[in-house]
N, C-alpha and C. Protein backbone atom coordinates (compact mmCIF):
# COMPACT_ATOMS: atom_id res chain seq x y z
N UNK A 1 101.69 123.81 94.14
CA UNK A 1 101.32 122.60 94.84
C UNK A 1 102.52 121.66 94.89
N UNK A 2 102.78 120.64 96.12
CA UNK A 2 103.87 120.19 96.13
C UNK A 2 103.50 118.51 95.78
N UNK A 3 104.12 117.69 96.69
CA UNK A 3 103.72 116.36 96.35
C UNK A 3 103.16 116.17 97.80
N UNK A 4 101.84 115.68 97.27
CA UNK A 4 100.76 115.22 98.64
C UNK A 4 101.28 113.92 98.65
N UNK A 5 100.97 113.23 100.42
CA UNK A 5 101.10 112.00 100.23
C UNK A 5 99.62 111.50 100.73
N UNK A 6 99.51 110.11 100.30
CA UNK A 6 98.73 109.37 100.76
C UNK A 6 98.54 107.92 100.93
N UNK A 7 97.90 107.19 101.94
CA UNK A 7 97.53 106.22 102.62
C UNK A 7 95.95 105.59 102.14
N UNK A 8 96.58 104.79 100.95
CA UNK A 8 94.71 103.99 100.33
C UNK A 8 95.32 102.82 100.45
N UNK A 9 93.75 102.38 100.21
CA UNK A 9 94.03 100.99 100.56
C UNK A 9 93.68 99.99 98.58
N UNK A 10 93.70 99.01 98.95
CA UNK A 10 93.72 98.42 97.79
C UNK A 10 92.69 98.75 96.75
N UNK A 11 91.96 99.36 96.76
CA UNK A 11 90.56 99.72 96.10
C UNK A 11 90.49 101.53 95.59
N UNK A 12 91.84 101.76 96.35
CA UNK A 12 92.20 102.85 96.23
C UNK A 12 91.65 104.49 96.69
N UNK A 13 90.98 103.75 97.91
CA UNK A 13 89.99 105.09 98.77
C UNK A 13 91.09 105.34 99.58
N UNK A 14 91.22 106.85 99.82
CA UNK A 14 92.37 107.40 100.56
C UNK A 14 92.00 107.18 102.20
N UNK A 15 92.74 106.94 102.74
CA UNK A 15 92.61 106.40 103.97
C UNK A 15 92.83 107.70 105.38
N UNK A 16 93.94 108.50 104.62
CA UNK A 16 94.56 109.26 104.77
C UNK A 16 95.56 110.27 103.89
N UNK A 17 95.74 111.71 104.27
CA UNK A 17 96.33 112.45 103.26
C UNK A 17 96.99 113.71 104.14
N UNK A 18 98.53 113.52 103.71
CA UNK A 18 99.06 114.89 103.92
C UNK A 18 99.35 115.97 102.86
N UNK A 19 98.80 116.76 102.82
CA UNK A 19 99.04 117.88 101.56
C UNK A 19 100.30 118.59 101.94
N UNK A 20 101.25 118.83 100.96
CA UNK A 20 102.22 119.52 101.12
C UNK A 20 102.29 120.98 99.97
N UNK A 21 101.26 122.05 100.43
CA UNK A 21 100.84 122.84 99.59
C UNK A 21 102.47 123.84 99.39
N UNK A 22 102.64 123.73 100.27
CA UNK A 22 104.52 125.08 100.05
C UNK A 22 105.50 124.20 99.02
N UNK A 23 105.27 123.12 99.02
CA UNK A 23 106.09 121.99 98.24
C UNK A 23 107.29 121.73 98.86
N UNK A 24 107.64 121.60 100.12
CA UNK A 24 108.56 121.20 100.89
C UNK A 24 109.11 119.82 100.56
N UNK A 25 108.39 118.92 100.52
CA UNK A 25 109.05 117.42 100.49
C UNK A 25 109.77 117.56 98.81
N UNK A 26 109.57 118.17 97.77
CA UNK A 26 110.23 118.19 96.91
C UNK A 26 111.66 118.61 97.27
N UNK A 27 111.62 119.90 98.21
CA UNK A 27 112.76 120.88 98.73
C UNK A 27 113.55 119.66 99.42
N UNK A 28 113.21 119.33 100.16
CA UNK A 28 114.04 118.16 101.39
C UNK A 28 114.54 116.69 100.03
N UNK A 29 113.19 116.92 99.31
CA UNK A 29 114.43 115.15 98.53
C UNK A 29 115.72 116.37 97.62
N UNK A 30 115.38 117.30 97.38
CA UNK A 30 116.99 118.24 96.17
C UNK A 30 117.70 118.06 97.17
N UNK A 31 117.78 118.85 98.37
CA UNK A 31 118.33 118.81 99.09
C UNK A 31 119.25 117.43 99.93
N UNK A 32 118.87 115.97 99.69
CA UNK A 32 119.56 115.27 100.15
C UNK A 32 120.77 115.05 99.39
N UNK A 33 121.85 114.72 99.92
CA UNK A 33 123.50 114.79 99.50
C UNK A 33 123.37 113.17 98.79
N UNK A 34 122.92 111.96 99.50
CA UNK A 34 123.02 110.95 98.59
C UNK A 34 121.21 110.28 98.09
N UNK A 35 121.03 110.85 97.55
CA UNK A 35 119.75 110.75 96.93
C UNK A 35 119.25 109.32 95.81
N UNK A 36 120.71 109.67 94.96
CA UNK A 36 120.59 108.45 93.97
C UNK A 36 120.54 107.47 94.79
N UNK A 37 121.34 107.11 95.57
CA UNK A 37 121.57 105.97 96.36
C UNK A 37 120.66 105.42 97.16
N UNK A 38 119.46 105.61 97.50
CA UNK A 38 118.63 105.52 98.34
C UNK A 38 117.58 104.36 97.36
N UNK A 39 117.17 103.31 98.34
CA UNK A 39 116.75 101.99 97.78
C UNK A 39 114.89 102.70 97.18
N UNK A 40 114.22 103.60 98.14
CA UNK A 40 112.63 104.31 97.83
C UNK A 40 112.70 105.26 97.14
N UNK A 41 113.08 106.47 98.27
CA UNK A 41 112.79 107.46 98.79
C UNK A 41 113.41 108.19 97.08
N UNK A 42 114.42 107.63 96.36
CA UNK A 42 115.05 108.50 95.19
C UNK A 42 113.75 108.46 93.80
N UNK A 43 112.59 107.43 94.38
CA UNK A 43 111.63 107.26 93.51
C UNK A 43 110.59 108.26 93.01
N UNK A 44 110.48 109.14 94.34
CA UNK A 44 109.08 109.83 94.56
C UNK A 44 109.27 110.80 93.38
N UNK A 45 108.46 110.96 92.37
CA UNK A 45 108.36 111.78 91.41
C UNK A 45 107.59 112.89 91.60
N UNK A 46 108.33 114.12 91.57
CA UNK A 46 107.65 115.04 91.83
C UNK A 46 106.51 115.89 90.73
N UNK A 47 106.51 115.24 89.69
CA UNK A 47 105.72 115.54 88.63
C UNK A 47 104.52 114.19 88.61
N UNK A 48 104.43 113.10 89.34
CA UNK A 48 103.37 111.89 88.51
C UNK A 48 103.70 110.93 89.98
N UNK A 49 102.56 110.37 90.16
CA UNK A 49 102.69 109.49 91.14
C UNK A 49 103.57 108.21 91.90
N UNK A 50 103.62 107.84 92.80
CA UNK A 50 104.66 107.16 93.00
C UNK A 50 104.01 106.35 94.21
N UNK A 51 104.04 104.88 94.45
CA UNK A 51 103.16 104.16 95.34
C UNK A 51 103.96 103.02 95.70
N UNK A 52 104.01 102.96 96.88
CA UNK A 52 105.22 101.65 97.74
C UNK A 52 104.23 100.91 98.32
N UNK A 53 104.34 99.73 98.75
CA UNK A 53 103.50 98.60 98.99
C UNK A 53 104.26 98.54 101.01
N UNK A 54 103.52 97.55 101.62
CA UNK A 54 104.26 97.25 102.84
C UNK A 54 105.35 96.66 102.57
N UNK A 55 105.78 95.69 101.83
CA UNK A 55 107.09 95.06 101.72
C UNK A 55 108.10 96.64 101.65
N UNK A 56 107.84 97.37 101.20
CA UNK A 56 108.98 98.69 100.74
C UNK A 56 109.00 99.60 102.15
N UNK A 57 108.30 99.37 103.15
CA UNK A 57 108.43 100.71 103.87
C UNK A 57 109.17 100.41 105.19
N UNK A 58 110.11 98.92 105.24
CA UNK A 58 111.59 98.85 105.85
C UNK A 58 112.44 99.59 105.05
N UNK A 59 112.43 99.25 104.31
CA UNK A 59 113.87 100.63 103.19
C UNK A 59 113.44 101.98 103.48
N UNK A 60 112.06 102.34 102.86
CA UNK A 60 111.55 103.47 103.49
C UNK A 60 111.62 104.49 104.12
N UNK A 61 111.64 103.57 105.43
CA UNK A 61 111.33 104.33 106.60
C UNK A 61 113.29 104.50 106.72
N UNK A 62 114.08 103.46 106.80
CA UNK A 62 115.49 103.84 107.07
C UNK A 62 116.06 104.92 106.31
N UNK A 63 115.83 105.21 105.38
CA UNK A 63 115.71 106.41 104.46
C UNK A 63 115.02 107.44 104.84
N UNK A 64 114.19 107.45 105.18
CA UNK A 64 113.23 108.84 105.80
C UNK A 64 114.06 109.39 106.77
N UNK A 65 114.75 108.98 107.70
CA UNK A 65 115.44 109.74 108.63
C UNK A 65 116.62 110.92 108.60
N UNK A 66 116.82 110.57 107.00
CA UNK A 66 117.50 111.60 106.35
C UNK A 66 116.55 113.03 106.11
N UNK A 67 115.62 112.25 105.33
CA UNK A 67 114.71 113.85 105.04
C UNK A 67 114.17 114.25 106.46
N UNK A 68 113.66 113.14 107.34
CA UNK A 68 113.50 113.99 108.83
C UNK A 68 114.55 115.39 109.04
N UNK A 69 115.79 114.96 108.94
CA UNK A 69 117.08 115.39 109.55
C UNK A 69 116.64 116.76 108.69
N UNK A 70 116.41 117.21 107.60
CA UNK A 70 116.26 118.74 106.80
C UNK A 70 115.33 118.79 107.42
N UNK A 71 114.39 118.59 108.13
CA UNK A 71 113.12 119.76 108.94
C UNK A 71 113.69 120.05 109.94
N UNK A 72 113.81 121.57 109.55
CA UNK A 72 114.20 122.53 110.55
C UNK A 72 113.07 123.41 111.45
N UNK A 73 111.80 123.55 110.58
CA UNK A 73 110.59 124.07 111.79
C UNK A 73 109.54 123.45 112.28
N UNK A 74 109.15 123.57 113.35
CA UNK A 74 108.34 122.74 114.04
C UNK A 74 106.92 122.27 112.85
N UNK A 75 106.88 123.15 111.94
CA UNK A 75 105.90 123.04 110.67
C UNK A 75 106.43 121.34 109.87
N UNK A 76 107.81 121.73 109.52
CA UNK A 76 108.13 120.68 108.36
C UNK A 76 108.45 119.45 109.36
N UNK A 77 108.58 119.35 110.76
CA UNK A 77 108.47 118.19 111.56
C UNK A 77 108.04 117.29 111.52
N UNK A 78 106.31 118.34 111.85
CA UNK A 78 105.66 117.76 112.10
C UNK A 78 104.65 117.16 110.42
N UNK A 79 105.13 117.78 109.39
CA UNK A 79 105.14 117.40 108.24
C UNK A 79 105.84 115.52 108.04
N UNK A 80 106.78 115.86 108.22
CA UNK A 80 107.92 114.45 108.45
C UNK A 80 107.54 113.78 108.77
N UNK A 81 106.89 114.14 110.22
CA UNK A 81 106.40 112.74 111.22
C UNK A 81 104.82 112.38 111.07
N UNK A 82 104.20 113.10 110.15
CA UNK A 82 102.72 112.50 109.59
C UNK A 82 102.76 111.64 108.05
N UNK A 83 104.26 112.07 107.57
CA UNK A 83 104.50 111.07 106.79
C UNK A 83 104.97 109.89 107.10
N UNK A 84 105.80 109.80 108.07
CA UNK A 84 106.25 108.75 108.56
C UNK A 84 105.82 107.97 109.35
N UNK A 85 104.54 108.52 109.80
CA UNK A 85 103.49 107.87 110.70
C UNK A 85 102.45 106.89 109.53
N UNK A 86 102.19 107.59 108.21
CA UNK A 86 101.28 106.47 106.87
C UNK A 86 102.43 105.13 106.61
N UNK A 87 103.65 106.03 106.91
CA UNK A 87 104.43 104.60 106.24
C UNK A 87 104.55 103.30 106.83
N UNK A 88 104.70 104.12 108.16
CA UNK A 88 104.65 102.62 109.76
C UNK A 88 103.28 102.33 109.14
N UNK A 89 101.85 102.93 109.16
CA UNK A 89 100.70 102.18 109.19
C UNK A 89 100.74 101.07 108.16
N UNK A 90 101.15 101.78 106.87
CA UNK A 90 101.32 100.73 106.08
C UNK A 90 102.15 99.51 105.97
N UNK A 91 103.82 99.55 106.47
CA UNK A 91 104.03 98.79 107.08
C UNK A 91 103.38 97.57 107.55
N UNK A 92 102.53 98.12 108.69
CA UNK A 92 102.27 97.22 109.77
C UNK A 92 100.39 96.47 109.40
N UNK A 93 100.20 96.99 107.98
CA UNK A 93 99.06 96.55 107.40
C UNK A 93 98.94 96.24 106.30
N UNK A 94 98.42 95.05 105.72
CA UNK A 94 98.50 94.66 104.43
C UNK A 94 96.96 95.30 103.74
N UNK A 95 97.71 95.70 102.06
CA UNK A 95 96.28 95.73 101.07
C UNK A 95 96.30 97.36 101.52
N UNK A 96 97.25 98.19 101.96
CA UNK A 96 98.11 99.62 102.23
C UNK A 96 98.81 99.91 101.29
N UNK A 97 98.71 100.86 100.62
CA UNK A 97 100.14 101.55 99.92
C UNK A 97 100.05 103.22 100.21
N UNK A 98 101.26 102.93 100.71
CA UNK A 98 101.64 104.62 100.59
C UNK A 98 102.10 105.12 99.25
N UNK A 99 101.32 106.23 98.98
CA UNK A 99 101.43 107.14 97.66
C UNK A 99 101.89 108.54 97.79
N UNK A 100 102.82 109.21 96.99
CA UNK A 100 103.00 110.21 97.12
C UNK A 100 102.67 110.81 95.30
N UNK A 101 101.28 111.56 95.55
CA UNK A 101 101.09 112.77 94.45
C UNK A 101 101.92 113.76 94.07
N UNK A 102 102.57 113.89 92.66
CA UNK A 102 102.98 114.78 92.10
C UNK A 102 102.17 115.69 91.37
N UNK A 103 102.57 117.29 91.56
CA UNK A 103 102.14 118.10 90.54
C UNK A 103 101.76 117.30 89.01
C-alpha cells in the first residue's frame, strides 16, 4: 500500500480520496533531485500521516509540478492531476485539509 491522499474537512469526514495502491507517490517524492528543499511536499511521510491546511497549498501546488514532471504514464498523470485537483479545492476552501496517508 502506498500513501493515499485525502480531502476532509474539519470534522474530519473524507470528502474525497485517491488511493495510491502500487505506491507511486512514494516512488516520485525518492525520485525528486531537490527534495529537502521543498517548503511541503519534503513533509509527506510515507510511514504516518501528513495534513496541510489552505494557507500551505500555494507552496504546494508550486512544488507539485515537479512530481507532475516524473509521471510518465497516462496512469500516474492522471494520478498527479487528482491530487492536484484536492489541493486547488482546498486551496480555494476554508475548514479543508489535504492529507496524505502513510503505510
Amino acid at each position: 500500500m502506498g500513501i493515499n491522499a485525502q480531502l476532509t474537512d474539519e470534522l474530519g469526514n473524507v470528502e474525497s480520496e485517491i488511493l495510491d495502491p502500487l505506491d507511486r507517490l512514494n516512488a516520485w517524492l525518492g525520485a525528486l533531485p531537490d527534495l529537502q528543499s521543498t517548503t511541503c511536499v519534503q513533509y509527506i511521510d510515507p510511514y504516518g500521516d501528513t495534513v496541510f491546511n489552505r494557507m500551505q497549498m500555494e507552496p504546494f501546488l508550486a512544488e507539485w509540478v515537479a512530481v507532475e514532471n516524473l509521471a510518465s504514464t497516462l496512469d500516474d498523470k492522471g494520478q498527479c492531476g487528482a491530487i492536484r485537483a484536492l489541493a486547488i479545492r482546498c486551496r480555494d476552501s476554508a475548514h479543508l485539509y489535504l492529507k496524505f496517508i502513510g503505510d
